[in-house]
Protein backbone atom coordinates (compact mmCIF):
# COMPACT_ATOMS: atom_id res chain seq x y z
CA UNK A 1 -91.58 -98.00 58.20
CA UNK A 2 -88.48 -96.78 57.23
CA UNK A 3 -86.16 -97.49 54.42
CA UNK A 4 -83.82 -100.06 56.00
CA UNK A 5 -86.90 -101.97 57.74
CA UNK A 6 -89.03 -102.28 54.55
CA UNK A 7 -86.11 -103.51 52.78
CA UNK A 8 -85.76 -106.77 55.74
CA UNK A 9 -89.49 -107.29 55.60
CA UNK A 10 -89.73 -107.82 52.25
CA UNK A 11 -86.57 -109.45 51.82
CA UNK A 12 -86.92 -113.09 50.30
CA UNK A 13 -84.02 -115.80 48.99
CA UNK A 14 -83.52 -115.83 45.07
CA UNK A 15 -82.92 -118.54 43.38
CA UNK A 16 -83.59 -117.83 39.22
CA UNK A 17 -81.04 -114.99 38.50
CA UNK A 18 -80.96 -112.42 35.56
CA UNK A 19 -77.93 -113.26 33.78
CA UNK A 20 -76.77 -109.81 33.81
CA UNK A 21 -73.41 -109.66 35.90
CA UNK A 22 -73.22 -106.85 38.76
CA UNK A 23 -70.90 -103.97 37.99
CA UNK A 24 -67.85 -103.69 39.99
CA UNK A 25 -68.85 -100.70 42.33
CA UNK A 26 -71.86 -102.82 43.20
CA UNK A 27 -69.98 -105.80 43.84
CA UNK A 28 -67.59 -103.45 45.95
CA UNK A 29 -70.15 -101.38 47.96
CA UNK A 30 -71.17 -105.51 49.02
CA UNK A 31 -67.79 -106.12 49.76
CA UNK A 32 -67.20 -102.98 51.93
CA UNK A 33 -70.53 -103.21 53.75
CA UNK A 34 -69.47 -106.76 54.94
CA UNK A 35 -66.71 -105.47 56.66
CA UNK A 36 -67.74 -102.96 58.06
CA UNK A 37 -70.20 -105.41 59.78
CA UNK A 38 -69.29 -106.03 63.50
CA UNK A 39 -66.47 -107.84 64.74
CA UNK A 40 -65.05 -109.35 67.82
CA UNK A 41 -62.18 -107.47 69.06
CA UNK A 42 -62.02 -105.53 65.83
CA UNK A 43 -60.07 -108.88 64.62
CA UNK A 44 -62.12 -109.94 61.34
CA UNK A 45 -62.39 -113.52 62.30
CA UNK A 46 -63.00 -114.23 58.70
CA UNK A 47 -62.24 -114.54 55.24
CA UNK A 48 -64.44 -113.73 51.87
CA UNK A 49 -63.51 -116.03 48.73
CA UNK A 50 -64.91 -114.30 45.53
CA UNK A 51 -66.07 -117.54 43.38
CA UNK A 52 -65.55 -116.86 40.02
CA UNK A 53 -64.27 -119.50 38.31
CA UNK A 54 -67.05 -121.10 36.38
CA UNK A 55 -65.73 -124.81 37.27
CA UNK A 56 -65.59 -123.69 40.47
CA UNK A 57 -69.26 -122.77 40.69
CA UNK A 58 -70.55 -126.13 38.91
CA UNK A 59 -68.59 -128.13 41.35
CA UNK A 60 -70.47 -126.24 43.99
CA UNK A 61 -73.96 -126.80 42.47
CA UNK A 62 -73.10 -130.25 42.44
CA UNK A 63 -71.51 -130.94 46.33
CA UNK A 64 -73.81 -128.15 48.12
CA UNK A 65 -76.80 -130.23 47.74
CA UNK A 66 -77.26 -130.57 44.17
CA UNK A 67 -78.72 -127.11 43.39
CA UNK A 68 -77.71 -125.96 39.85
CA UNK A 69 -78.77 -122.26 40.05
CA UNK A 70 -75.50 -121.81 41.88
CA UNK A 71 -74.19 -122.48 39.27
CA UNK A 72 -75.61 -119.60 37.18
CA UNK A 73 -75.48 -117.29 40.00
CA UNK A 74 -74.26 -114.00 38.66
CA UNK A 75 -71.87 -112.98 41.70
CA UNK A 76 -70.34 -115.61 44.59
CA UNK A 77 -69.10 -115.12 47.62
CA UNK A 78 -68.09 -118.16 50.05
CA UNK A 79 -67.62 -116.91 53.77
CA UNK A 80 -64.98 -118.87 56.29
CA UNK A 81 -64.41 -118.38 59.91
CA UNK A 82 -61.12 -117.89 59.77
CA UNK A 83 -58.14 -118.06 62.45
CA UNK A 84 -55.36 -119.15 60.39
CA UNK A 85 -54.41 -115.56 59.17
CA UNK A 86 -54.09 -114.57 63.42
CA UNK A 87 -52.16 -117.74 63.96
CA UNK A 88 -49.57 -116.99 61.07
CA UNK A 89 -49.72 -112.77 62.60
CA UNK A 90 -49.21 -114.54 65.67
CA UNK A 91 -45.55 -116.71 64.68
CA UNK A 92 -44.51 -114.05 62.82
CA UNK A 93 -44.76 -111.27 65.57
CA UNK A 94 -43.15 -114.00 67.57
CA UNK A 95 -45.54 -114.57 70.09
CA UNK A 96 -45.58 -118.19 71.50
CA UNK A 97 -41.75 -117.42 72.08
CA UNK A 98 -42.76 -113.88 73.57
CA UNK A 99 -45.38 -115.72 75.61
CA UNK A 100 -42.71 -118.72 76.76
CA UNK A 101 -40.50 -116.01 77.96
CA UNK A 102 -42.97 -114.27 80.26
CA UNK A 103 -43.69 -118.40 81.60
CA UNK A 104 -47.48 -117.88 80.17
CA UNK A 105 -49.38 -121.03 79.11
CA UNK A 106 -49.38 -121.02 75.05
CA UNK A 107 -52.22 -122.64 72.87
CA UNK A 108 -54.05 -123.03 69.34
CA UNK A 109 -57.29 -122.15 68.23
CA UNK A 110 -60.13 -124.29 70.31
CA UNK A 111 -63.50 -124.48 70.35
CA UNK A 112 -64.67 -120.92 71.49
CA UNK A 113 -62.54 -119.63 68.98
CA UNK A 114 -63.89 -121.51 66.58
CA UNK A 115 -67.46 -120.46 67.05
CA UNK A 116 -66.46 -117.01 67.42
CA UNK A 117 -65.19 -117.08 64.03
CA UNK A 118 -68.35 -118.37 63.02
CA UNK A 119 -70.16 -115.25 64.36
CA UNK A 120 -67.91 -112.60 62.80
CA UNK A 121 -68.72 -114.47 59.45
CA UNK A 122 -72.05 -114.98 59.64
CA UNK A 123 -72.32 -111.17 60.64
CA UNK A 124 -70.67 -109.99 57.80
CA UNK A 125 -72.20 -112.14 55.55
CA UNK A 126 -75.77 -111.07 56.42
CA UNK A 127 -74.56 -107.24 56.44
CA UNK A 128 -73.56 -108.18 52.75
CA UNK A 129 -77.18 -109.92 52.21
CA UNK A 130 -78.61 -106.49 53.09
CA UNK A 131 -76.33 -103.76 50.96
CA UNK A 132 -77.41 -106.05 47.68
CA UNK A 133 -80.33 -106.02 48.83
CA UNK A 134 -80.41 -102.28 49.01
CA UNK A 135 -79.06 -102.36 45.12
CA UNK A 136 -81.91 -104.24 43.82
CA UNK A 137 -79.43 -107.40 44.27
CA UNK A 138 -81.16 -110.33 45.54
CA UNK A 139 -79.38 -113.13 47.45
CA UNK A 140 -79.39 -116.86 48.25
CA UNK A 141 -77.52 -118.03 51.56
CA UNK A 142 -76.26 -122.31 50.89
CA UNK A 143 -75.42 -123.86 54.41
CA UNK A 144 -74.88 -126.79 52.30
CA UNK A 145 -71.29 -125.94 51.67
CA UNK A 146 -70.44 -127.36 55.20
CA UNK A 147 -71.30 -130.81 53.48
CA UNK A 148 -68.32 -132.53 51.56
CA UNK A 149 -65.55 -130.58 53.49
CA UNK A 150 -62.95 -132.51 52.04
CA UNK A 151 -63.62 -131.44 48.12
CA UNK A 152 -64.17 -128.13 48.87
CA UNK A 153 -60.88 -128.26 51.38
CA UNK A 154 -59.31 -128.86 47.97
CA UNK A 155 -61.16 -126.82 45.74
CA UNK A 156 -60.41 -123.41 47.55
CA UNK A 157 -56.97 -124.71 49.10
CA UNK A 158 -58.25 -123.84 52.68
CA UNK A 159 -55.99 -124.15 55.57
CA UNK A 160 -56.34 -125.91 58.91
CA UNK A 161 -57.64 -122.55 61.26
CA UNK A 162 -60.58 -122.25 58.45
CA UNK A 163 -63.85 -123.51 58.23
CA UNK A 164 -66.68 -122.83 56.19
CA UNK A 165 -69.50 -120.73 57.29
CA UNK A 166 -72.06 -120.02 54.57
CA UNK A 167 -72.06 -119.84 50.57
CA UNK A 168 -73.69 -116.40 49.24
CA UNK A 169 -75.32 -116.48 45.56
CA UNK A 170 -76.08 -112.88 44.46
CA UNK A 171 -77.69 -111.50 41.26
CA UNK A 172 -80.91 -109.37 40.19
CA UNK A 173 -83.95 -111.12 40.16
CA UNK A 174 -85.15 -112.72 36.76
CA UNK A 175 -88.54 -112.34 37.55
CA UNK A 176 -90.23 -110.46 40.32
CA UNK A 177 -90.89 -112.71 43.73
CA UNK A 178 -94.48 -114.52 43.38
CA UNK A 179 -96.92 -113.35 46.20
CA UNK A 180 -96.15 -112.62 49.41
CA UNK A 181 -92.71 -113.15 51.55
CA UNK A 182 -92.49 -116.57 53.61
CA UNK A 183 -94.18 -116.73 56.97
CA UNK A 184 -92.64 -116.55 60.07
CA UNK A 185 -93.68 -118.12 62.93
CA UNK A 186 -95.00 -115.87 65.55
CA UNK A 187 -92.81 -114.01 68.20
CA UNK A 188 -94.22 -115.87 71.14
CA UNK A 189 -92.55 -118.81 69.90
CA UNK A 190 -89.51 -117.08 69.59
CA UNK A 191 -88.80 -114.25 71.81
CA UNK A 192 -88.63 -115.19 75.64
CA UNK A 193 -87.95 -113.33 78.19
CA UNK A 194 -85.73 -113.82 80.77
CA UNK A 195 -85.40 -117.25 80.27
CA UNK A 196 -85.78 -120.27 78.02
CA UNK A 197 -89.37 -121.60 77.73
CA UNK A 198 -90.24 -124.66 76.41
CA UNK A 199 -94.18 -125.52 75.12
CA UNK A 200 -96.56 -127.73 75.64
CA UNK A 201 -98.36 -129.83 72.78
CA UNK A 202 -100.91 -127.93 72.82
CA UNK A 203 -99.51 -124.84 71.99
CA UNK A 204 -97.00 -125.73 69.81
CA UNK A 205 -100.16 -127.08 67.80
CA UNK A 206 -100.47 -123.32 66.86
CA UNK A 207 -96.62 -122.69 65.48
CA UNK A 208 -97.36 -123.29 61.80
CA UNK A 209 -100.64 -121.72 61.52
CA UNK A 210 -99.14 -118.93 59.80
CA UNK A 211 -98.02 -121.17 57.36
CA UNK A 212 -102.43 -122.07 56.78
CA UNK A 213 -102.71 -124.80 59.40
CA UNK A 214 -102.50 -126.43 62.91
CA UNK A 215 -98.60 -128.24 63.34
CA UNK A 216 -100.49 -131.46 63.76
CA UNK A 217 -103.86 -131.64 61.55
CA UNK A 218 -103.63 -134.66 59.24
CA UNK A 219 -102.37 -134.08 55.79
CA UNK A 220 -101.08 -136.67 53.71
CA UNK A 221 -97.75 -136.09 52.06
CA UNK A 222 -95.70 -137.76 48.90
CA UNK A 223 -92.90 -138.09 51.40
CA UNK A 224 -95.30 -140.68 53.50
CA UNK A 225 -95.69 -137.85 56.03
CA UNK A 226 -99.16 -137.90 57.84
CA UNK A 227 -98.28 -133.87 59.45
CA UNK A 228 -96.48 -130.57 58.39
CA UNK A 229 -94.01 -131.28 60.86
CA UNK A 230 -93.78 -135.22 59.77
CA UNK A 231 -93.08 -133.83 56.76
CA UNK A 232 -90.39 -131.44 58.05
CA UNK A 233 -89.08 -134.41 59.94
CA UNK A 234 -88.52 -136.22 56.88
CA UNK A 235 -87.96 -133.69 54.40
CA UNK A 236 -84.67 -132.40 56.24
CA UNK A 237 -84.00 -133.60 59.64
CA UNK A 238 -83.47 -137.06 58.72
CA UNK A 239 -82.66 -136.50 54.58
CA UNK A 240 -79.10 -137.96 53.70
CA UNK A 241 -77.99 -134.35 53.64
CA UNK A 242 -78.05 -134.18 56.86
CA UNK A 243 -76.66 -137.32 57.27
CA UNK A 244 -73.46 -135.79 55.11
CA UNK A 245 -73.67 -132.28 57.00
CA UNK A 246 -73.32 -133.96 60.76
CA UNK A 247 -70.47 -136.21 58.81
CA UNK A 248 -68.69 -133.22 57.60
CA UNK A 249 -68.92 -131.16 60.09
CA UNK A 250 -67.49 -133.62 62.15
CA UNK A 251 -64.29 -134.03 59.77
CA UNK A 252 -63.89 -130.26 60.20
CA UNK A 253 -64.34 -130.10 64.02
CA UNK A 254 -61.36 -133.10 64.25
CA UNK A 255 -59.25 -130.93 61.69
CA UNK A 256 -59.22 -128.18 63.52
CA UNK A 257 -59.21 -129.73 66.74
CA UNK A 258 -56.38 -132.16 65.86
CA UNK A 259 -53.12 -132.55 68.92
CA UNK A 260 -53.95 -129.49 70.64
């Protein structure tokens, strides 16, 4: 196994940090790896905030799901699809008038543009999660920051053509990772071929048994959960989180959607 594949497979989210802060050529090589990550039409659909600001970060801890280690994380970076730099390169290159002129059919960023966005910064973001993790830098990715939209709207002044993608915590390890890195479930369940395939009871029975048992064998849970996947169920599809993520989400979605 070579260097770059042993470093994925043992990967594993960090969440108790050293306290010692990276150095600035780490925090750069990071930085540089992320974009150099692929893009869609070489057009960067995306923008890297540097958190710093230790208010900053405790508001964070507080409105991404009330995790205080982000809080303490040593190095922050908060990832946004972004489209409003193109549209403003857009009016000032002139280009709706351009476009008028030559009787072609203007718009403003949709959907598909949207969730392109979202692709070029999740990209980059995960080519970041893998240069710290060649430093010795561990990471923690928070898809919570797509709850609350409206503080953190505020709290990094972000325009309409942006939209949060995924928070980044970095830092060095405080303690080596305990045992052995998370399960995954196996490949049949996730690679098909051709086409989509959908299971049958039966086998989907088997999913979690890397995780030491059968999806559906009884187990009683604090949650009132009678099943790992109960417990799943309850734990974080239905959890008010979620409730606030779907609400947020939403918010964003109309924002950017808004008299197209």
């Amino acid at each position: 196994m070579n260097r770059t594949l042993e470093l994925i497979e043992k990967r594993r989210s960090i969440r108790l940090f050293d306290s010692t802060p990276l150095a600035q050529h780490e925090k750069e090589a990071i930085l540089h790896a992320a974009l150099r990550a692929p893009t869609a039409g070489a057009m960067m659909l995306y923008t890297i905030i540097e958190v710093n600001d230790p208010h900053k970060k405790a508001i964070l801890a507080e409105t991404c799901d009330h995790q205080a280690f982000i809080a303490s994380a040593p190095y922050l970076l908060l990832f946004l699809a972004d489209y409003q730099r193109w549209m403003d390169l857009y009016e000032a290159a002139g280009c709706a008038a351009r476009a008028a002129e030559l009787d072609r059919q203007t718009r403003t960023p949709a959907e598909g543009d949207l969730f392109l966005a979202l692709m070029d910064a999740l990209i980059a973001a995960q080519t970041a999660v893998i240069a710290a993790e060649s430093l010795g830098i561990g990471s923690c990715y928070i898809g919570d920051i797509i709850e609350n939209w409206e503080q953190h709207r505020e709290l990094f002044n972000l325009p309409r053509y942006t939209f949060p993608a995924v928070l980044l915590c970095f830092g060095r390890p405080k303690r080596a990772p305990l045992g052995n890195p998370v399960p995954r479930f196996d490949p049949k369940f996730i690679v098909h071929q051709d086409v989509y395939r959908r299971f049958s009871a039966e086998e989907l029975n088997d999913m979690h048994l890397p995780f030491g048992q059968p999806s559906f064998e009884p187990k009683e849970y604090p949650n009132g959960a009678q099943n790992v996947v109960q417990a799943n169920y309850l734990r974080k599809f239905i959890a008010d989180f979620s409730f606030e993520m779907t609400r947020s989400a939403r918010e964003m979605l109309k924002n950017w959607l808004e008299d197209r």
